[in-house]
Protein backbone atom coordinates (compact mmCIF):
# COMPACT_ATOMS: atom_id res chain seq x y z
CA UNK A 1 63.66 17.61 93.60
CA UNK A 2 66.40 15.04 93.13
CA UNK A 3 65.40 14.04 89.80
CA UNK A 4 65.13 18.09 88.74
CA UNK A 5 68.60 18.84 90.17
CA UNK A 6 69.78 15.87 87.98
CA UNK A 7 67.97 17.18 84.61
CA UNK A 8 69.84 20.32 85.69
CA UNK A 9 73.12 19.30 85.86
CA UNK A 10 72.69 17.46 82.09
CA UNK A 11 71.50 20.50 80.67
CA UNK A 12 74.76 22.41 81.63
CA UNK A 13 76.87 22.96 79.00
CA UNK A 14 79.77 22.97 81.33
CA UNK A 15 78.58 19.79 83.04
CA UNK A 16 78.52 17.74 79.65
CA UNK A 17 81.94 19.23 78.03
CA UNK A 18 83.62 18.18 81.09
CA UNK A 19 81.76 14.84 81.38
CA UNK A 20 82.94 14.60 77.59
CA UNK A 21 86.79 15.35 78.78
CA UNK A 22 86.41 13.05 81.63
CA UNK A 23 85.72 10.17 78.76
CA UNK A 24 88.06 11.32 76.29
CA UNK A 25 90.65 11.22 79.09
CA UNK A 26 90.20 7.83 80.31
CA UNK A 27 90.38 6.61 76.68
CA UNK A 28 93.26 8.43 75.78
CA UNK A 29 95.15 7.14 78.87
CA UNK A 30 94.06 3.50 78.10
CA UNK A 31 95.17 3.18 74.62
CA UNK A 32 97.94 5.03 74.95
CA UNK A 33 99.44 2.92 77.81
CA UNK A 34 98.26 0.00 75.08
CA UNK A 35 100.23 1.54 72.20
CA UNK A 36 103.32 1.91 73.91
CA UNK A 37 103.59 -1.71 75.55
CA UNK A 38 105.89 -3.69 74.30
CA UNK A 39 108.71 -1.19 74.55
CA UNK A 40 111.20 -3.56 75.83
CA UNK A 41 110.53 -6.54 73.17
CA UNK A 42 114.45 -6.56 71.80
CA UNK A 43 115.31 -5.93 68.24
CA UNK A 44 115.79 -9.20 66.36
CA UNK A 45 116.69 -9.94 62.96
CA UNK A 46 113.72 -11.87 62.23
CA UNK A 47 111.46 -9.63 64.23
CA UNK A 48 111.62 -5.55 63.82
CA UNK A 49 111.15 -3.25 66.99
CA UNK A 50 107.58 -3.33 67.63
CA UNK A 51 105.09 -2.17 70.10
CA UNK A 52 101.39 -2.03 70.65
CA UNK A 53 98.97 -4.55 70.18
CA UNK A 54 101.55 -6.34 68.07
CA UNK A 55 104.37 -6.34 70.56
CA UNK A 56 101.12 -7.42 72.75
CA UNK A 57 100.33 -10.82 70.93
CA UNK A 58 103.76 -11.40 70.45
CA UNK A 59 104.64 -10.95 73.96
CA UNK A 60 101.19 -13.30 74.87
CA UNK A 61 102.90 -15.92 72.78
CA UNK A 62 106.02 -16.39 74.27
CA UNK A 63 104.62 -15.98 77.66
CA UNK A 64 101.72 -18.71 77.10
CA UNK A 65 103.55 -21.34 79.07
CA UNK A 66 104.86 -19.97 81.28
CA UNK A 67 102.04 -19.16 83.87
CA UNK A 68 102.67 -20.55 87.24
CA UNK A 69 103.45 -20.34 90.61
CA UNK A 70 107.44 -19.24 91.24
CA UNK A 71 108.68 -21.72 93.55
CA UNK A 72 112.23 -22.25 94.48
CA UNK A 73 112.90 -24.83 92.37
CA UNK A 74 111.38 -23.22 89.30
CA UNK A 75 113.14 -19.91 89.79
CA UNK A 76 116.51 -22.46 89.79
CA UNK A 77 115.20 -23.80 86.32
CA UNK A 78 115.05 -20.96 84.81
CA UNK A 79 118.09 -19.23 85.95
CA UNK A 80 119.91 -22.28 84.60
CA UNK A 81 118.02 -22.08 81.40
CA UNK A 82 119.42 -18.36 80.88
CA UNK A 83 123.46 -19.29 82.02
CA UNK A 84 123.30 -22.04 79.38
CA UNK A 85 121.88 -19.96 76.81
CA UNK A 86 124.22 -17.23 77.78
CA UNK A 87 127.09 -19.57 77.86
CA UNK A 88 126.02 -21.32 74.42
CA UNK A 89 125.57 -18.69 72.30
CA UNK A 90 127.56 -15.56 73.46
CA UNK A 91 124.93 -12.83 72.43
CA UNK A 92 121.31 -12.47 71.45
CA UNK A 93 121.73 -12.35 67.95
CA UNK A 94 123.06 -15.40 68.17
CA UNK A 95 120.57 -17.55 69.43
CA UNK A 96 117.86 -19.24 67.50
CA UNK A 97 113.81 -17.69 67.69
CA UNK A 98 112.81 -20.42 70.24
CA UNK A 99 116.01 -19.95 72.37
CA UNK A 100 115.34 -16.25 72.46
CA UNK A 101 112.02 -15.89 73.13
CA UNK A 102 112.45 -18.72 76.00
CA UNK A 103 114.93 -16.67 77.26
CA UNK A 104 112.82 -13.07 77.74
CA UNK A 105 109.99 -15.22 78.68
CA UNK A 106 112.68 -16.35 81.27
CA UNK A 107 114.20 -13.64 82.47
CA UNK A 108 110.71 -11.31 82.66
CA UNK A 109 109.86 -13.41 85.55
CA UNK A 110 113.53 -13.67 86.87
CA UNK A 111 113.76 -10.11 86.87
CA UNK A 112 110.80 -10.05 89.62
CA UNK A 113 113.03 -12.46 91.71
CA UNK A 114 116.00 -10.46 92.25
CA UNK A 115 117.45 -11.79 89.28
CA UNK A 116 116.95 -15.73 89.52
CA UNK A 117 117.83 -15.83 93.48
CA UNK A 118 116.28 -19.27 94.60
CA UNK A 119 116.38 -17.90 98.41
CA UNK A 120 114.15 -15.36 97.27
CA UNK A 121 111.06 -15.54 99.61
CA UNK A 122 113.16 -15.34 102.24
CA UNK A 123 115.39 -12.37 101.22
CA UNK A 124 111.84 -10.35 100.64
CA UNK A 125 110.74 -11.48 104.22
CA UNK A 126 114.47 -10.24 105.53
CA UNK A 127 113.64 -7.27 103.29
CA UNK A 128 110.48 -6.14 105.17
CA UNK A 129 111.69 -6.93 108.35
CA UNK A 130 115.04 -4.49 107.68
CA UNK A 131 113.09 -1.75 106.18
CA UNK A 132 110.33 -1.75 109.07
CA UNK A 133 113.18 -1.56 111.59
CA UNK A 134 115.06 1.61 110.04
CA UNK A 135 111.89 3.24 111.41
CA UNK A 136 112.35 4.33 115.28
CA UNK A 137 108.91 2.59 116.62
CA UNK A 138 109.15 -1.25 117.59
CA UNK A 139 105.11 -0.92 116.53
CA UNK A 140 105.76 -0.59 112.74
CA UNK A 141 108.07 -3.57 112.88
CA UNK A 142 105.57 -5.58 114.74
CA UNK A 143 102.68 -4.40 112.57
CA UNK A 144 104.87 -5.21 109.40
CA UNK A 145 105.80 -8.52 110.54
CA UNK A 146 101.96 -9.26 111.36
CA UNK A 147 100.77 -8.56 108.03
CA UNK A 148 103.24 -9.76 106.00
CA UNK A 149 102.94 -13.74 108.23
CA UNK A 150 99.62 -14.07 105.97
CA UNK A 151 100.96 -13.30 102.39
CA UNK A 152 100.96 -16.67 100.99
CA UNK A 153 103.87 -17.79 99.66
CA UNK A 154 105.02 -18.78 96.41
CA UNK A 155 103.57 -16.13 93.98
CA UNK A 156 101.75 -16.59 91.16
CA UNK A 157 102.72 -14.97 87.65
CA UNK A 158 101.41 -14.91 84.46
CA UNK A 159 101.03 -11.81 81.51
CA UNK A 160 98.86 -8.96 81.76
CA UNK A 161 98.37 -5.80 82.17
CA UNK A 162 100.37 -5.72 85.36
CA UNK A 163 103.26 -6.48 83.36
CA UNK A 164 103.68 -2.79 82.72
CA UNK A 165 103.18 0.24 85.19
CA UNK A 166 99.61 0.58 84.56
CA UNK A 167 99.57 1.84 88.30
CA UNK A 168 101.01 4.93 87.24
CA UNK A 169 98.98 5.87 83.90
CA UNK A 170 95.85 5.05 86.42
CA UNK A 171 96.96 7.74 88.73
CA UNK A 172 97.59 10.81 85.88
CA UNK A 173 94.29 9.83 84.61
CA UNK A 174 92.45 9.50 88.41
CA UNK A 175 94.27 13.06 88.90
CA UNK A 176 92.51 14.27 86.00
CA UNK A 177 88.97 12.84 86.88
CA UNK A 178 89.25 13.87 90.15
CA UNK A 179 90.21 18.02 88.74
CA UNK A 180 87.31 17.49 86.67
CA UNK A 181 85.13 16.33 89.13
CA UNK A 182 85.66 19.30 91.75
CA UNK A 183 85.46 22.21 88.71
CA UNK A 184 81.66 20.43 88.12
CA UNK A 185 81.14 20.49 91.63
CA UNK A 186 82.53 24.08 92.26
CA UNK A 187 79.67 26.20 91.60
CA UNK A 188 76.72 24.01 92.96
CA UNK A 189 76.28 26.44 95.81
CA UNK A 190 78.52 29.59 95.04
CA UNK A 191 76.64 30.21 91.20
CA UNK A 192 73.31 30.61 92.94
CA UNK A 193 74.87 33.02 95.51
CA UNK A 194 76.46 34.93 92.87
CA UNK A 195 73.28 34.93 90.57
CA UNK A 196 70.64 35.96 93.20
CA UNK A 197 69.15 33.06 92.80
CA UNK A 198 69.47 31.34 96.09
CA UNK A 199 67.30 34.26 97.52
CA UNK A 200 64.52 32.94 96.03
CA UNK A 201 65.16 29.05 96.55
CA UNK A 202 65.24 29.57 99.86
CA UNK A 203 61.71 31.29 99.94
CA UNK A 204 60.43 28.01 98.95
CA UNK A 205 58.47 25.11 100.24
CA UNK A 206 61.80 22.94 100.44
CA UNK A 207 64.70 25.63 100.73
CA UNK A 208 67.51 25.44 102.95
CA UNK A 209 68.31 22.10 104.31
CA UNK A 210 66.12 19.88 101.56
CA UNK A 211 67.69 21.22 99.14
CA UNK A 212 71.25 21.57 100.14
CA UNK A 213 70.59 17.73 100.87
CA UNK A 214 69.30 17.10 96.72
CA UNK A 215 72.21 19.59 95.73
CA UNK A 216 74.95 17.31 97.80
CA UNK A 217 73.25 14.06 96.70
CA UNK A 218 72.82 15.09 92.89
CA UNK A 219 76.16 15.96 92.61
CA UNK A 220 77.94 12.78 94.31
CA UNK A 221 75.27 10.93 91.95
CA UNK A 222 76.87 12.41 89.04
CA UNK A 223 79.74 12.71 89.62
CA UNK A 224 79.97 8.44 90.77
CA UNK A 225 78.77 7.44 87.75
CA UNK A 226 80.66 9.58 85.62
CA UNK A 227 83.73 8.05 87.44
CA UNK A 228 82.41 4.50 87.12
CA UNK A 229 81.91 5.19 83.46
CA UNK A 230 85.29 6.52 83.03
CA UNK A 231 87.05 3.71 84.87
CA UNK A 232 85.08 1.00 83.13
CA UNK A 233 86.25 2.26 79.70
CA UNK A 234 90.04 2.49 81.38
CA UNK A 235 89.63 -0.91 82.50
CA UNK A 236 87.81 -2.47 79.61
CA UNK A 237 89.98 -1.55 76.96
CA UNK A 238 93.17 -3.10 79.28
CA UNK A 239 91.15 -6.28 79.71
CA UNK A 240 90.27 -6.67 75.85
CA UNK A 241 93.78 -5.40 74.67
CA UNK A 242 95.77 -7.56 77.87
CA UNK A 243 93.19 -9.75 78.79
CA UNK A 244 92.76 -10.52 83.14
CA UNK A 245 96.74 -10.75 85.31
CA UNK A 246 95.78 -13.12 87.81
CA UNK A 247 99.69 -12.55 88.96
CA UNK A 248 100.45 -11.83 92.41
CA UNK A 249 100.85 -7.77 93.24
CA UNK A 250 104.13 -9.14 95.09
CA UNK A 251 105.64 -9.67 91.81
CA UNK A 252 103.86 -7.13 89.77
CA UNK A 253 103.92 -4.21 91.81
CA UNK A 254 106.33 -4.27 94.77
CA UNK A 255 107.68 -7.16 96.82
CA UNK A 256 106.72 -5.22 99.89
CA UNK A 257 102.82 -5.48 98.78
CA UNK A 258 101.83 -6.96 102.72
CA UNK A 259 98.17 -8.40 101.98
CA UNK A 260 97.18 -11.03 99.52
CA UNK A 261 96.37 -9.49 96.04
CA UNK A 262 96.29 -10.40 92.48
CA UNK A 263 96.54 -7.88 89.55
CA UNK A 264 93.13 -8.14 89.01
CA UNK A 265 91.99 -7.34 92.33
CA UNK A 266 95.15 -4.49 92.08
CA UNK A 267 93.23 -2.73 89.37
CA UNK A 268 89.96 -2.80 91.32
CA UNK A 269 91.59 -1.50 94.87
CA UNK A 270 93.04 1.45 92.09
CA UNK A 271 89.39 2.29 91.32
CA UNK A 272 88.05 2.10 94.70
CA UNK A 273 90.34 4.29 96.50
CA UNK A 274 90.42 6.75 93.31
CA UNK A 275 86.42 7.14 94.15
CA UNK A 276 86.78 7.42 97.56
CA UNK A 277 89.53 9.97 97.07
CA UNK A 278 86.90 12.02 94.30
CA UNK A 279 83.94 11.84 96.75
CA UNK A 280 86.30 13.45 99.17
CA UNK A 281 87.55 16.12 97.01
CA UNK A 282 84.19 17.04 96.12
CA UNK A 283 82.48 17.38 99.28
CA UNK A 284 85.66 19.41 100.51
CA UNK A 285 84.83 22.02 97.06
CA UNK A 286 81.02 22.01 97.67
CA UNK A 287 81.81 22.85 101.43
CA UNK A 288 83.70 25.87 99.87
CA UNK A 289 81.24 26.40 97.73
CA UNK A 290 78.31 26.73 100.31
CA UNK A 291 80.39 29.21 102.52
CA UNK A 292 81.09 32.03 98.91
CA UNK A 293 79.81 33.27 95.82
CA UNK A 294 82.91 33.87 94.36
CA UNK A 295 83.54 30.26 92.12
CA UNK A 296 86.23 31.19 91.07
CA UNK A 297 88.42 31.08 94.56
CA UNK A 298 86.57 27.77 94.88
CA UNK A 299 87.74 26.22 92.37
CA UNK A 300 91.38 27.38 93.48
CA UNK A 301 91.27 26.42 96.77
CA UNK A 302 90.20 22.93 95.69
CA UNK A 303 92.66 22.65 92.84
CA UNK A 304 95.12 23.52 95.69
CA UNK A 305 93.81 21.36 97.99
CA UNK A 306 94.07 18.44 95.29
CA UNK A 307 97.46 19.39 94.14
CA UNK A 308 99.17 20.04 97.84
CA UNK A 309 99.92 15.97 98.68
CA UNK A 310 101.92 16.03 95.81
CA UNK A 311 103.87 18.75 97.20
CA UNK A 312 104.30 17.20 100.67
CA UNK A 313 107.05 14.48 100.05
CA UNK A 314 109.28 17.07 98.52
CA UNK A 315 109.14 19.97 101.22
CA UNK A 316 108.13 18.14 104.11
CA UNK A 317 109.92 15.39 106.65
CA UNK A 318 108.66 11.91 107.65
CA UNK A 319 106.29 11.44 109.01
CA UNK A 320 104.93 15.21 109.31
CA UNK A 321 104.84 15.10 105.10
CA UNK A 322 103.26 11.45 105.27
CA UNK A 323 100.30 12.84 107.82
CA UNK A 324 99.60 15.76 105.41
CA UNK A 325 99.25 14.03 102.21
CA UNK A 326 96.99 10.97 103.64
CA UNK A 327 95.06 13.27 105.79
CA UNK A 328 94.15 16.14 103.11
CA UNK A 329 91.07 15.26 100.72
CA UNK A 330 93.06 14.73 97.77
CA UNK A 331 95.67 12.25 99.18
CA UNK A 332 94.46 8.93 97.01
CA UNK A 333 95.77 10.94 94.00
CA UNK A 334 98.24 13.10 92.40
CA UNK A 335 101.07 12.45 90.27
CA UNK A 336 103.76 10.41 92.66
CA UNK A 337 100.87 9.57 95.29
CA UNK A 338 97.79 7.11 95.28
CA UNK A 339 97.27 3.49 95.90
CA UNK A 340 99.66 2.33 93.45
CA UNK A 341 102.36 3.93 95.38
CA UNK A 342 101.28 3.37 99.18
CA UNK A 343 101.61 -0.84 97.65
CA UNK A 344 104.74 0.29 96.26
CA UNK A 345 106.57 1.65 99.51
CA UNK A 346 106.70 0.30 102.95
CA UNK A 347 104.84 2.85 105.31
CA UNK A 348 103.18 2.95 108.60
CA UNK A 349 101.91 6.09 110.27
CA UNK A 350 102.26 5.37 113.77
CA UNK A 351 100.97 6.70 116.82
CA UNK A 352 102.65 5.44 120.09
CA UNK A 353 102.48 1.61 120.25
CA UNK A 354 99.89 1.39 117.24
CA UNK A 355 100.75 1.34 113.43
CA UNK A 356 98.87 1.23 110.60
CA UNK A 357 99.70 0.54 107.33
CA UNK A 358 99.26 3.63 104.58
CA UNK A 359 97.31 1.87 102.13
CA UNK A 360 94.43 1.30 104.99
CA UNK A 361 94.71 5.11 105.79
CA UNK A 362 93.87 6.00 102.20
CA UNK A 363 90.61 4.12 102.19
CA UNK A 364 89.79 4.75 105.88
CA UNK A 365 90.30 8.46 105.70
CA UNK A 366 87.83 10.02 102.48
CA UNK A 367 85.49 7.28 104.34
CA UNK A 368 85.53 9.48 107.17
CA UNK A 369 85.87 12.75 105.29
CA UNK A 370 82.62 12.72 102.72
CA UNK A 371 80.08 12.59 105.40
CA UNK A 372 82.07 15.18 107.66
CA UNK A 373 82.40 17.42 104.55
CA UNK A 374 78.58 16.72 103.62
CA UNK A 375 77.35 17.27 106.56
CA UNK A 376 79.22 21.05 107.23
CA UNK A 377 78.07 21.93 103.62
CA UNK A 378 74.45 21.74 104.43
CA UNK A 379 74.75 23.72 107.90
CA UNK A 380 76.96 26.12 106.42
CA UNK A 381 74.43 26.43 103.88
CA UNK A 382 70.95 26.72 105.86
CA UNK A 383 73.12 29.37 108.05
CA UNK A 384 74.67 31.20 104.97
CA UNK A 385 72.70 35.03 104.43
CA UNK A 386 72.62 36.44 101.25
């Protein structure tokens, strides 16, 4: 039965142009975040404004040696580097090729440290600690403080991908995976009601709660490996064009990033909690879709559903708007949410004396979600009468 619901869902046209958008998507999001890199490479006499994968070999070669980890003393190397060249030379068109690109190489990793501040590890710990404390609950400043005593300290940076805010072209394209995902789940259930033809499934050998189990498993099936697909060919062509950012998320994403992570491992929590945050959306729409015939209203009620977290930071007040968006199927994703973001901001949703910090929510909560959702689509189902 498995293997014929399958067959079914590739013989759809709908099913394959969508799967088709889903991959023209992901590509179109990759190379265009590729093609515009390179932005902020500085007009120079000898070398025109440029971007792409030229600005992206040019930027690898001025960057090549300057891999490392940013210690104190370092960050004081460079900051002198950049006052004497400053001093020397007056402006940028001044300065000779090697100077200059020395000097962006420089001052791209400066920039990270609040601008070449050699006290800088302990100004980010005095950072956490103030921000954690503007929030009335001793248990986020504990929690905070705990996580934060097992960073490791000094950072590592080198170029990559990270160097850019791939975080953010990842979530417009997760947001449109994810929309695709729940219009191919949307009519699973609701098109056979509609059609009649659920009448005469369920006269079968294996209706009712067989087959609402092979309906529910073909379609996470599908619609996991049409994600993993997609965020292979969104990851691939950053890794051929970029090549791996072993740099910690501390410098590349937010200096209030509490756990140990590189870039590399950045990009693969990304994926992770955009497929937990699909398989959540789509049980939520085939759980709509087992209870009506009417597809349509499915598909807005998801679309709704995957669109309201957005919504909640603008109309709503801490922490009420936090609790909505991280508890609602669609909370890994949307256009200003998603795991790029929870890194990006210091948040705890806190009940009483326990915290927890909102990057664990987002991959503890679809965890908990799919199976609930799964499990109320196939007894809604087997008690639904035509």
């Amino acid at each position: 039965m498995f293997r014929l619901e399958i067959k079914r869902l590739l013989k759809t046209r709908s099913t394959i142009v969508l799967a088709a958008l889903a991959l023209a998507a992901s590509v179109f999001f990759a190379v265009n975040f590729v093609l515009d890199d390179g932005k902020s490479v500085e007009s120079r006499a000898y070398l025109p404004y440029t971007n792409g994968l030229e600005a992206i070999a040019y930027l690898k070669g001025i960057f090549e040696d300057m891999g490392g980890y940013v210690t104190p003393e370092r960050i004081e190397e460079m900051s002198r580097f950049c006052d004497e060249a400053l001093s020397t030379y007056q402006s940028f068109d001044a300065m000779p090729e090697d100077v200059f690109d020395r000097y962006v190489a420089n001052m791209e990793v400066l920039s990270r440290v609040s601008y070449g501040d050699s006290d800088y590890y302990q100004r980010r710990n005095e950072s956490i600690e103030y921000t954690a404390s503007q929030v009335p609950n001793e248990a986020v400043a504990e929690a905070a403080a705990e996580l934060n005593s097992h960073v490791d300290e000094p950072f590592y940076w080198e170029y990559g991908f990270g160097s850019s805010d791939v975080g953010q072209t990842w979530n417009i394209c997760l947001f449109v995976l994810c929309l695709i995902a729940t219009v191919i789940a949307a009519p699973v259930f609701s098109q056979a009601y509609a059609t009649g033809e659920d009448g005469i499934l369920r006269c079968s050998k294996y209706g009712r709660g067989r087959l609402a189990r092979t309906k529910i498993l073909a379609v996470y099936s599908f619609c996991t490996a049409l994600f993993l697909i997609c965020a292979a060919v969104f990851s691939g062509i950053l890794l051929l064009a970029f090549g791996p950012d072993r740099s910690s998320a501390q410098l590349k994403i937010s200096q209030h990033v509490l756990i140990n992570l590189n870039m590399n491992e950045a990009l693969a929590l990304f994926i992770l909690s955009g497929l937990l945050t699909m398989l959540a959306s789509i049980s939520l729409t085939m759980w709509l879709s087992s209870m009506q015939a009417n597809t349509v209203m499915v598909l807005v009620i998801s679309a709704a559903a995957l669109a309201l977290p957005m919504f909640a930071d603008h109309y709503l007040d801490y922490p009420v708007a936090d609790w909505v968006r991280l508890l609602l199927p669609g909370g890994g994703t949307g256009l200003q949410n998603g795991m790029y973001y929870e890194l990006s901001n210091l948040r705890f949703l806190a009940i009483g004396s326990f915290a927890i910090w909102t990057p664990f929510v987002m991959l503890a909560v679809p965890v908990v979600e799919t199976p609930v959702f799964a499990l109320l689509t196939r007894q809604t189902y087997i008690k639904h009468e035509a």
